[in-house]
PDB file of N, CA and C in Angstrom:
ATOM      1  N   UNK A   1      20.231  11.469   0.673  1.00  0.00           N
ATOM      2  CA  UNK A   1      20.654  12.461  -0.275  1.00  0.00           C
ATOM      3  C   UNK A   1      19.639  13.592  -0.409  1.00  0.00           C
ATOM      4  N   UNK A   2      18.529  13.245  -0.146  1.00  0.00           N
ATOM      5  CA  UNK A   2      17.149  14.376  -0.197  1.00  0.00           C
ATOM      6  C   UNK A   2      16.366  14.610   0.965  1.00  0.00           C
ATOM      7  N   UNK A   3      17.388  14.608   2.312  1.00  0.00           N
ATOM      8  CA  UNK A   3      16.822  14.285   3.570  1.00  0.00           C
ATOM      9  C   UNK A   3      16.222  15.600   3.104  1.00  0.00           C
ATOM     10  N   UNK A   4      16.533  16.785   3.143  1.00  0.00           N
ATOM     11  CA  UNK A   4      15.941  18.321   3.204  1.00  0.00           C
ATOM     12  C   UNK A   4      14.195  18.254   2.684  1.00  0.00           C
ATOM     13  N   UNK A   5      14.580  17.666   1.375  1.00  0.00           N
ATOM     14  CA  UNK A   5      13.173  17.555   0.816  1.00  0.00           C
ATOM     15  C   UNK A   5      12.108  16.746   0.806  1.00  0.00           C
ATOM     16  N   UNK A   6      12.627  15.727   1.294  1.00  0.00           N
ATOM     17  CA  UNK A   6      11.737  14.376   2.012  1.00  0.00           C
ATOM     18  C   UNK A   6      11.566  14.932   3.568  1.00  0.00           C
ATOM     19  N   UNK A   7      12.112  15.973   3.946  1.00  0.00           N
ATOM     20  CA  UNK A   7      11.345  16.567   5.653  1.00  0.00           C
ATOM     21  C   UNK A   7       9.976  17.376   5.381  1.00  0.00           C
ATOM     22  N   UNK A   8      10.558  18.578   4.178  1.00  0.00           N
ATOM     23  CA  UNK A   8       9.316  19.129   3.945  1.00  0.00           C
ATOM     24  C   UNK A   8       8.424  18.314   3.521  1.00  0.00           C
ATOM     25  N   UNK A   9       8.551  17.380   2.253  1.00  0.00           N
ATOM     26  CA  UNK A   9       7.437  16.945   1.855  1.00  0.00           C
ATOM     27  C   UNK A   9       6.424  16.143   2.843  1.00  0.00           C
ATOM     28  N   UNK A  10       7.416  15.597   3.917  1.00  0.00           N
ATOM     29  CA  UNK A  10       6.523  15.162   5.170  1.00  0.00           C
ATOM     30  C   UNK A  10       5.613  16.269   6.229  1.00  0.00           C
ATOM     31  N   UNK A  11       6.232  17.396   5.958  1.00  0.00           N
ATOM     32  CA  UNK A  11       6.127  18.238   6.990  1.00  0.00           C
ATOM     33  C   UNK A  11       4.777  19.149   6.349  1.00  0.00           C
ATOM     34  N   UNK A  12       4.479  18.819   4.501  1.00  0.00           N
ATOM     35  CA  UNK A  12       3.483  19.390   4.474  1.00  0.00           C
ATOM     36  C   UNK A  12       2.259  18.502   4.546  1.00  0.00           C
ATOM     37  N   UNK A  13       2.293  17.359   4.390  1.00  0.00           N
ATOM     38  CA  UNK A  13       1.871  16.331   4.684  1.00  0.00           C
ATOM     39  C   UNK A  13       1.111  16.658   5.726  1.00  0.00           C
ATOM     40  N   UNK A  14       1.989  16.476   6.521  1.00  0.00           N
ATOM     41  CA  UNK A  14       1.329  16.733   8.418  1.00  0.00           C
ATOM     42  C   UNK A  14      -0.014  17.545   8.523  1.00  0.00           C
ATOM     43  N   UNK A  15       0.415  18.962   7.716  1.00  0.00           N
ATOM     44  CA  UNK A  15      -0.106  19.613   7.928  1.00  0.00           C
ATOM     45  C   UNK A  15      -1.232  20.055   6.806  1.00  0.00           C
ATOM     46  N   UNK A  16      -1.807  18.827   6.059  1.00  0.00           N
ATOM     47  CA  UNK A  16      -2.650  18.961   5.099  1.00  0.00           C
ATOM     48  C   UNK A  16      -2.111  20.020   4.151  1.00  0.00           C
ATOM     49  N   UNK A  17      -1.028  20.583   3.766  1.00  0.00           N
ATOM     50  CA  UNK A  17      -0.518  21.376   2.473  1.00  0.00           C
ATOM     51  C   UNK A  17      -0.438  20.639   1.737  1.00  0.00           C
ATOM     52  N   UNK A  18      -1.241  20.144   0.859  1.00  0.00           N
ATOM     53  CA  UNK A  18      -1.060  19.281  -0.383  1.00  0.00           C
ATOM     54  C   UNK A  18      -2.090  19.487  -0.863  1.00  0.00           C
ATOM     55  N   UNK A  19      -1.845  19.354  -2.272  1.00  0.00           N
ATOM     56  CA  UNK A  19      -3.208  18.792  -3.628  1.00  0.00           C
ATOM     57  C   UNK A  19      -2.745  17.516  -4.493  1.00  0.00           C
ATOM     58  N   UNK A  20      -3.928  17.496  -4.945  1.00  0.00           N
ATOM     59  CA  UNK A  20      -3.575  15.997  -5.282  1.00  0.00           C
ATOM     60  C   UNK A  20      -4.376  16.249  -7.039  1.00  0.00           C
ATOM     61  N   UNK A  21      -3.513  16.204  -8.209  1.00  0.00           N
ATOM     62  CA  UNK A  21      -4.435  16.900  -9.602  1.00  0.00           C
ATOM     63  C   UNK A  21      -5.540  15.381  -9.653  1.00  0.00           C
ATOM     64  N   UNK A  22      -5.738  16.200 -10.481  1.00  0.00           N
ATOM     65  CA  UNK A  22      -7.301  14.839 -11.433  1.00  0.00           C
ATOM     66  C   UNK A  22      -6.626  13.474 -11.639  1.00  0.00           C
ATOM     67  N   UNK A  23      -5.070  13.509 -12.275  1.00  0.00           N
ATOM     68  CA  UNK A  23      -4.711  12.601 -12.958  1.00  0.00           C
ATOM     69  C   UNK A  23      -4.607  11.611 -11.746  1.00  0.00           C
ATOM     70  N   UNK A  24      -3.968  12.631 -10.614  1.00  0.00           N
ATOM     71  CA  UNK A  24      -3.376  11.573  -9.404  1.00  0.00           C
ATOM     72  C   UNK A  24      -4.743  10.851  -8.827  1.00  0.00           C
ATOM     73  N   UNK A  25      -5.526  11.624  -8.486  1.00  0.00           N
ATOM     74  CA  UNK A  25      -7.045  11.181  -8.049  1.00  0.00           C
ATOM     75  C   UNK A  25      -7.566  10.259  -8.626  1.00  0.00           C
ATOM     76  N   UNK A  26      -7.121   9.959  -9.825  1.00  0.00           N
ATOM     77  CA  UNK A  26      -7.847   9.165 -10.922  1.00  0.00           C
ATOM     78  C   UNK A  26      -6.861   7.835 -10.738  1.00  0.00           C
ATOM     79  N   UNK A  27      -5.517   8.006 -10.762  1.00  0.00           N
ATOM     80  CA  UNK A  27      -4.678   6.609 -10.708  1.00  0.00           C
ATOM     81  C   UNK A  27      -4.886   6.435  -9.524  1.00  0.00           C
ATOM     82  N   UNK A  28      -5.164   6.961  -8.445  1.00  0.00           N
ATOM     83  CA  UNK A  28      -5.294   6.339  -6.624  1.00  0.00           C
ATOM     84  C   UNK A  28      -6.623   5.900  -7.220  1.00  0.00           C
ATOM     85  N   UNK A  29      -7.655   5.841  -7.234  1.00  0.00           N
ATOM     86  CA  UNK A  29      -8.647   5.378  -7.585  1.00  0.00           C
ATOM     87  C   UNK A  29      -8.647   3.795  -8.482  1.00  0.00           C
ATOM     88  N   UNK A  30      -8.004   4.222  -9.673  1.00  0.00           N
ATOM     89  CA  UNK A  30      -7.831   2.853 -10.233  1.00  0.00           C
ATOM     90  C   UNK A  30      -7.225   1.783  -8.955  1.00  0.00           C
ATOM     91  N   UNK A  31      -5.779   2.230  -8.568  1.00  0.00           N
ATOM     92  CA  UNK A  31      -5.344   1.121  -7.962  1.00  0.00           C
ATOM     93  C   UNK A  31      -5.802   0.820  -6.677  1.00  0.00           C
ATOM     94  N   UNK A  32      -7.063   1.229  -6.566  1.00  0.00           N
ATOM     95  CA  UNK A  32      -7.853   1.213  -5.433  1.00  0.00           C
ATOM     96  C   UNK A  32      -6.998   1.663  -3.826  1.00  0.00           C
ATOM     97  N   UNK A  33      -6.539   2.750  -4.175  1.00  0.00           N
ATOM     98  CA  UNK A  33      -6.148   3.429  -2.974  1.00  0.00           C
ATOM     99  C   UNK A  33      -6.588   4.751  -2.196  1.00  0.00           C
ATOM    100  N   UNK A  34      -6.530   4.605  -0.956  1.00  0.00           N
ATOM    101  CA  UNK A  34      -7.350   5.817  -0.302  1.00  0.00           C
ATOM    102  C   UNK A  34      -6.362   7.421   0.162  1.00  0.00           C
ATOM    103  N   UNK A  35      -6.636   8.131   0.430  1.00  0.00           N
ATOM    104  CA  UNK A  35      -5.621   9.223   0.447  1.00  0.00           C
ATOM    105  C   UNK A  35      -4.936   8.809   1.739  1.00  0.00           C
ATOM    106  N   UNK A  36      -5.336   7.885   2.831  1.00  0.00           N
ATOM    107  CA  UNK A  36      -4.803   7.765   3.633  1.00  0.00           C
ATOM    108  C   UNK A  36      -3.654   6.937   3.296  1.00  0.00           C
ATOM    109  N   UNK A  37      -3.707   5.864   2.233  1.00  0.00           N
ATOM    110  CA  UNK A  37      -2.837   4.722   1.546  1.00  0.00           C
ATOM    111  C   UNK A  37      -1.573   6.316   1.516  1.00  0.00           C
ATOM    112  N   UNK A  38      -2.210   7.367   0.484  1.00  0.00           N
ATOM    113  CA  UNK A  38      -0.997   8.246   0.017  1.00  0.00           C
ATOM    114  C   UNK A  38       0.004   8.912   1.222  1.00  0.00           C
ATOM    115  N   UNK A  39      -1.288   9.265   1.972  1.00  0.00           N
ATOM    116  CA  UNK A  39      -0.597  10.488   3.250  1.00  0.00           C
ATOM    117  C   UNK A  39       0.500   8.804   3.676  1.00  0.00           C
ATOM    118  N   UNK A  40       0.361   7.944   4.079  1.00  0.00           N
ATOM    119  CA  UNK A  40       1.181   6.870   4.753  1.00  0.00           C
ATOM    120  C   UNK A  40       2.338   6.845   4.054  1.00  0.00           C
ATOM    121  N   UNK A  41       2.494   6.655   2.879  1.00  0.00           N
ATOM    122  CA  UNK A  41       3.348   6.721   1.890  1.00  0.00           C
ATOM    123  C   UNK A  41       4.157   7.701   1.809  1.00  0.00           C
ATOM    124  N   UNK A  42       3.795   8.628   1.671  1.00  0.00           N
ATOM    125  CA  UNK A  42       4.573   9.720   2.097  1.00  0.00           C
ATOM    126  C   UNK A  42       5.124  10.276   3.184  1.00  0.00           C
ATOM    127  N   UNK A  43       4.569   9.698   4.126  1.00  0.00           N
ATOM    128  CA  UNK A  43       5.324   9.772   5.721  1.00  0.00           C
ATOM    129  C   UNK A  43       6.146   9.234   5.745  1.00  0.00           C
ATOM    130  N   UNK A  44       6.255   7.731   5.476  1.00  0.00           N
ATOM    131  CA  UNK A  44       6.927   6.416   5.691  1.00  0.00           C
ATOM    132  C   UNK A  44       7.804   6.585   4.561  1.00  0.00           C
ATOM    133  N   UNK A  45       7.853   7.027   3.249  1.00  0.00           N
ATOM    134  CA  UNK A  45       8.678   6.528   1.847  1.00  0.00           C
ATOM    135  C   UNK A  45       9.772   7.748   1.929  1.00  0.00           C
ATOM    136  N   UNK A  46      10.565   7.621   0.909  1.00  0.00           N
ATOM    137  CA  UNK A  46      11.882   7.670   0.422  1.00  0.00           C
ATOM    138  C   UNK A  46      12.135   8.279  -0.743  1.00  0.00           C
ATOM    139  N   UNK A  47      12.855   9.712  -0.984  1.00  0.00           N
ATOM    140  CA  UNK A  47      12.951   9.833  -2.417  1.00  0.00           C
ATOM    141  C   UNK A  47      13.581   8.821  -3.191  1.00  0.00           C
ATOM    142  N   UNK A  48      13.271   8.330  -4.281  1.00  0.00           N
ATOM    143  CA  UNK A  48      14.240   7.254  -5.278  1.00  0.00           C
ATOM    144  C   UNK A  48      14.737   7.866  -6.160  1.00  0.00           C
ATOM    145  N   UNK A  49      13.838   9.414  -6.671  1.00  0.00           N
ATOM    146  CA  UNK A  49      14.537   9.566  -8.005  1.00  0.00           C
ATOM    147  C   UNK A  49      14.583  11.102  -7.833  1.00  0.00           C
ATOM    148  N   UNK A  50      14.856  11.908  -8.595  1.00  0.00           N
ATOM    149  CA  UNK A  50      14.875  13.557  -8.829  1.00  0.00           C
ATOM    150  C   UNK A  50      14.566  13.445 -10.353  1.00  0.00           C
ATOM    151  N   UNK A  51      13.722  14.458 -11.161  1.00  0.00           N
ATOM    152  CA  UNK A  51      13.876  14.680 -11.921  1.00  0.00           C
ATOM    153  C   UNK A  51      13.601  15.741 -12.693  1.00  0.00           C
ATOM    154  N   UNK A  52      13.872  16.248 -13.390  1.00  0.00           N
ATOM    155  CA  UNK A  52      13.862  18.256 -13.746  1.00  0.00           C
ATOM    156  C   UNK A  52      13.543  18.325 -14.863  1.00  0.00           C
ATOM    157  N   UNK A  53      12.464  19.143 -15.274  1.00  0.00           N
ATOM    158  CA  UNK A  53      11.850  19.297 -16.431  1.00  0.00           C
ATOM    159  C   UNK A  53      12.826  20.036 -17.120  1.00  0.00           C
ATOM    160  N   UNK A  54      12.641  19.351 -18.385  1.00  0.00           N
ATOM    161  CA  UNK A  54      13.882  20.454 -19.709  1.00  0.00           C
ATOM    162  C   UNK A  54      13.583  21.965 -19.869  1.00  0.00           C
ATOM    163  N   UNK A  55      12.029  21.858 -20.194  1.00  0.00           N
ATOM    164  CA  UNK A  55      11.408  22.894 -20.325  1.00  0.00           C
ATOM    165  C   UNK A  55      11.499  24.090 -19.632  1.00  0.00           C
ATOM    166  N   UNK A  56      10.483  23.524 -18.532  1.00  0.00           N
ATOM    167  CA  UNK A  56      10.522  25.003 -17.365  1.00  0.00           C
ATOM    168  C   UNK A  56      11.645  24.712 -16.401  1.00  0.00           C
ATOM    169  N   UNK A  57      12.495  23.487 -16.305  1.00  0.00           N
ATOM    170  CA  UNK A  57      13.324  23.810 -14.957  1.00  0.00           C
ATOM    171  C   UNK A  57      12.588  23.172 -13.956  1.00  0.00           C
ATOM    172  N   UNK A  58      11.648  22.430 -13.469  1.00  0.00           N
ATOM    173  CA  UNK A  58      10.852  22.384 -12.595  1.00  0.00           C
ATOM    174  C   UNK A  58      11.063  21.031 -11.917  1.00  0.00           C
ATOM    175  N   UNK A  59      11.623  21.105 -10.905  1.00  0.00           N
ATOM    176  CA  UNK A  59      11.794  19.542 -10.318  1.00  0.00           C
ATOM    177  C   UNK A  59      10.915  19.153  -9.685  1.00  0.00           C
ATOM    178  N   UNK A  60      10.637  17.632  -9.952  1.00  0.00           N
ATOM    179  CA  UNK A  60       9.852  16.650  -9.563  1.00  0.00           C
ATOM    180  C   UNK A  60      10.664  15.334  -8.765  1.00  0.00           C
ATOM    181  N   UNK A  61      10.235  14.849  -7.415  1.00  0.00           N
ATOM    182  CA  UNK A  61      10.676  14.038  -6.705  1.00  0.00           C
ATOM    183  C   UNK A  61       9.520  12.448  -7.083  1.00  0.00           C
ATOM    184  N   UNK A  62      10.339  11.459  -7.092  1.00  0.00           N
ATOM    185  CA  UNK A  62       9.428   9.890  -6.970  1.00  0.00           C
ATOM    186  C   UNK A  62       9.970   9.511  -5.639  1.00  0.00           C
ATOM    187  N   UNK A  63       8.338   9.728  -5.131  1.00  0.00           N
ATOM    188  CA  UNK A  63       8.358   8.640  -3.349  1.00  0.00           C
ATOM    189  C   UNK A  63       8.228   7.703  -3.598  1.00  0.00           C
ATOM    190  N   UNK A  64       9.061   6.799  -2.687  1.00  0.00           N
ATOM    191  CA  UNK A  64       8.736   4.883  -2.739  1.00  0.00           C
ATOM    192  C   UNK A  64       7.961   5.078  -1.381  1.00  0.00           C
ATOM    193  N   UNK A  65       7.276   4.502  -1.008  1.00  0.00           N
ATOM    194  CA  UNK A  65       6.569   4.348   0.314  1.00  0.00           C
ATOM    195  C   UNK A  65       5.702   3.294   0.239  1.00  0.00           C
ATOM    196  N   UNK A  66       5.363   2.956   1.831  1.00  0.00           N
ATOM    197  CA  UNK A  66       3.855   2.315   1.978  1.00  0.00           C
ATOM    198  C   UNK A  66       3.077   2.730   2.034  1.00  0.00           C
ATOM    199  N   UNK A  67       1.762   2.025   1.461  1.00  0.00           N
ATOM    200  CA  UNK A  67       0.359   2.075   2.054  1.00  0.00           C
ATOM    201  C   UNK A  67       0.163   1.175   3.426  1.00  0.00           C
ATOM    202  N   UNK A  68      -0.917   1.779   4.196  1.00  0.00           N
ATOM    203  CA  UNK A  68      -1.631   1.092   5.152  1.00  0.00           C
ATOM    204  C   UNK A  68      -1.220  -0.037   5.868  1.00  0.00           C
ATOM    205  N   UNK A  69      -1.706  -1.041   4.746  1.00  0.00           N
ATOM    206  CA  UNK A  69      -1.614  -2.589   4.536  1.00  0.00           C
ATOM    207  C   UNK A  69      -0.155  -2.854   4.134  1.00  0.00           C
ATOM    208  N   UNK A  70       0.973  -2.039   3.589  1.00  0.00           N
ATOM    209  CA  UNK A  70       2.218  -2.244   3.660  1.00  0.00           C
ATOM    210  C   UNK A  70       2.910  -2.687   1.937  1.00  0.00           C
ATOM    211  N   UNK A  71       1.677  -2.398   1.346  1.00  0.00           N
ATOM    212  CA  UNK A  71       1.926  -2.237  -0.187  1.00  0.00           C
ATOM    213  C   UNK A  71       2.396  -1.128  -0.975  1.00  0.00           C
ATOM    214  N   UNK A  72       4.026  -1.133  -1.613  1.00  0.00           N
ATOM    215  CA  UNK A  72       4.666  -0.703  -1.475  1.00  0.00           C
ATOM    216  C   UNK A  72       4.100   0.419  -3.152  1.00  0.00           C
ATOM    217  N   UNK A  73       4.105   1.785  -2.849  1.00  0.00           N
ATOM    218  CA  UNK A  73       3.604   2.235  -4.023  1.00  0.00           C
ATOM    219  C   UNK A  73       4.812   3.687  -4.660  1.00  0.00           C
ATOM    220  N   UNK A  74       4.982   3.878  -5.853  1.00  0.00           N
ATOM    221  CA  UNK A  74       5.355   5.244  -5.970  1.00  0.00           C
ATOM    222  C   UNK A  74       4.604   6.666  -6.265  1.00  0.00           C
ATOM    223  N   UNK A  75       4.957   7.340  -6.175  1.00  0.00           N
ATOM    224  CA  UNK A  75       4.663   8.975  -5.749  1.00  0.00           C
ATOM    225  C   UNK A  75       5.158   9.807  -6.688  1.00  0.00           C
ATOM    226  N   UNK A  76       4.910  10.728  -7.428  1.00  0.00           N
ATOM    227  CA  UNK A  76       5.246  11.555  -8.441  1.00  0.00           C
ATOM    228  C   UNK A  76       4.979  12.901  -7.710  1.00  0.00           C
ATOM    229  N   UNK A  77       5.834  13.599  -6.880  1.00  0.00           N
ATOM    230  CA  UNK A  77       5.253  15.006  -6.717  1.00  0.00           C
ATOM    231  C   UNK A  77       6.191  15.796  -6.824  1.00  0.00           C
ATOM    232  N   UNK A  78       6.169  17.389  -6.750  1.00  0.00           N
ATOM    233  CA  UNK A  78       6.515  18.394  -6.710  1.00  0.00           C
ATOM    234  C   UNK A  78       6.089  19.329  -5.632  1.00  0.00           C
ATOM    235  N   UNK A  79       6.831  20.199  -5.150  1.00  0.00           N
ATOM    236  CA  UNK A  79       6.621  21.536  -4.461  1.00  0.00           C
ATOM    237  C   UNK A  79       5.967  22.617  -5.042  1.00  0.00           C
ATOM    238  N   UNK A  80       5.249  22.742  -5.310  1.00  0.00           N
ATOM    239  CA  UNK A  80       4.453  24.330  -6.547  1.00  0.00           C
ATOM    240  C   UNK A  80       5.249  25.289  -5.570  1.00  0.00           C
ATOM    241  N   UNK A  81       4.698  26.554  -6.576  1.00  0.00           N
ATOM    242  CA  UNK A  81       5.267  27.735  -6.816  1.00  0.00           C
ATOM    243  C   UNK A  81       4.755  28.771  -5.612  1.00  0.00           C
ATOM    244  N   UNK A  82       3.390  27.763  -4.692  1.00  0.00           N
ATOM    245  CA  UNK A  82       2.649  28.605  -3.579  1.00  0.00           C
ATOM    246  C   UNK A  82       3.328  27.605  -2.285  1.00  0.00           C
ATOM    247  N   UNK A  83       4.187  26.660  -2.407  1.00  0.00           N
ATOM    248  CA  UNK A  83       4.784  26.249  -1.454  1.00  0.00           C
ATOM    249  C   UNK A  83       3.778  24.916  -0.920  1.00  0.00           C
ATOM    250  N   UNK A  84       2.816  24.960  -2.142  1.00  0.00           N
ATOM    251  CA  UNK A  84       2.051  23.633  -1.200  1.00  0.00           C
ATOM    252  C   UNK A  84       2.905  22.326  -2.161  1.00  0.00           C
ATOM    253  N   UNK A  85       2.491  21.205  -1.255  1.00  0.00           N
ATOM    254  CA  UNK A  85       3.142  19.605  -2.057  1.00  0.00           C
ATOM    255  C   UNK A  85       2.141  19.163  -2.875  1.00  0.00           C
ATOM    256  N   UNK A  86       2.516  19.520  -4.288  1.00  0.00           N
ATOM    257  CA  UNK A  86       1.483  18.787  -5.468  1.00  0.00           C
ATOM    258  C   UNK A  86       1.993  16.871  -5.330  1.00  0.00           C
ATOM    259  N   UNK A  87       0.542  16.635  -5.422  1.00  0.00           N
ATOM    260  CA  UNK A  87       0.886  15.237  -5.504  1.00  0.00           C
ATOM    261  C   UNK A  87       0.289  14.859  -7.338  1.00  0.00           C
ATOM    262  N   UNK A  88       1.231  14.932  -7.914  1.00  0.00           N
ATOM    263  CA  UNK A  88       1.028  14.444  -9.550  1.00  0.00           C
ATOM    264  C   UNK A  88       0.301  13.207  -9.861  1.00  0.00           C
ATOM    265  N   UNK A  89       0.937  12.038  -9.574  1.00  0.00           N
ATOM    266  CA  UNK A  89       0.080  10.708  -9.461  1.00  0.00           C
ATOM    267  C   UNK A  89       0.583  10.118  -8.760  1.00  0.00           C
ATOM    268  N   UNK A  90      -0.284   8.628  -8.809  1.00  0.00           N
ATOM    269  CA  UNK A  90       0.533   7.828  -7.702  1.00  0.00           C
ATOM    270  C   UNK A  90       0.210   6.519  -8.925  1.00  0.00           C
ATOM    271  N   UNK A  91       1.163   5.418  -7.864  1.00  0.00           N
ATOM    272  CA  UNK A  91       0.620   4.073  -8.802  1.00  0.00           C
ATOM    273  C   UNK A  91       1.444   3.096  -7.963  1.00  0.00           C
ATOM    274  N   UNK A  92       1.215   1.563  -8.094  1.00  0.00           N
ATOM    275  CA  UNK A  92       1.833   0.573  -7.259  1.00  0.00           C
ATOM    276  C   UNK A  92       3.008   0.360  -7.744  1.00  0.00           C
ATOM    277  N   UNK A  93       3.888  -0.689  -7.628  1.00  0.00           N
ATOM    278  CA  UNK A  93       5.375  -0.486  -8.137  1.00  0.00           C
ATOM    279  C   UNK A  93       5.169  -1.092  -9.485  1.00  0.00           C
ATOM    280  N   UNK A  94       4.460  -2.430  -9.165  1.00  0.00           N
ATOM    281  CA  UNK A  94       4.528  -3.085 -10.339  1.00  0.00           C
ATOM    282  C   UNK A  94       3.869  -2.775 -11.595  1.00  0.00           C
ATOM    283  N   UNK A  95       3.082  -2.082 -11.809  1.00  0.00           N
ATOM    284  CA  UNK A  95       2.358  -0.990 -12.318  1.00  0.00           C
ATOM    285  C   UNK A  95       3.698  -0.219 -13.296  1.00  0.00           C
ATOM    286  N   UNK A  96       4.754   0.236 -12.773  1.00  0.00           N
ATOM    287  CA  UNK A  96       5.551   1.316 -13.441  1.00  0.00           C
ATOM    288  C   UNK A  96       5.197   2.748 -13.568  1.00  0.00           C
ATOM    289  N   UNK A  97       6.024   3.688 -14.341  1.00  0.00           N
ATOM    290  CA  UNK A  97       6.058   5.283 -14.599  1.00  0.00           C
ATOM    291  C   UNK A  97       6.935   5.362 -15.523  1.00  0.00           C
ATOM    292  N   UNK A  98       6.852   5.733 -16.437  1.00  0.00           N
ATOM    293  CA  UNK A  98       6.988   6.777 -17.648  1.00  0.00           C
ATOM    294  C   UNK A  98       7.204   8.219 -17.545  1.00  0.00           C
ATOM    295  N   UNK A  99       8.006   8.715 -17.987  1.00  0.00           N
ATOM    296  CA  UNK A  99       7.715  10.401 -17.875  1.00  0.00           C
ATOM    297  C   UNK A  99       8.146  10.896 -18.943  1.00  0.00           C
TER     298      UNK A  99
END
């Protein structure tokens, strides 16, 4: 259903177009994951969800993917406004998300 946007988000991937904020840096860290755990994840994973801010309008995609080792984690990102792939946070499944 999100093949279009699960190509780019791979495709910026590839090509190092991404940031990753404090918050995300900070939950890959807790769950002891490396950016390579993320970049894998995002190659390999799947949109599960869409979701659009009330406020500004601003859609946000949740990746399911693997890490590395094959531990299955989700992905909170968006496309910004300069065309790079914000990566919001990350976290393992069992873990959960809130928004």
């Amino acid at each position: 259903m999100f093949e279009d946007i699960r190509d780019k988000i791979r495709s910026l991937v590839r090509s190092l177009n991404y940031v990753m904020t404090i918050h995300g840096e900070e939950e890959m860290n807790n769950d002891r994951l490396s950016i390579f755990d993320v970049e894998a994840a995002l190659l390999s994973g799947e949109i599960v969800e869409h979701q659009r801010d009330e406020g500004t309008r601003e859609s946000k995609y949740l990746v399911a993917g693997r890490t590395i080792d094959g531990d299955e984690i989700i992905l909170v990102t968006k496309i910004g406004i300069t065309g790079k792939l914000i990566i919001i946070t990350v976290f393992r499944e069992e873990s959960g998300y809130e928004n």
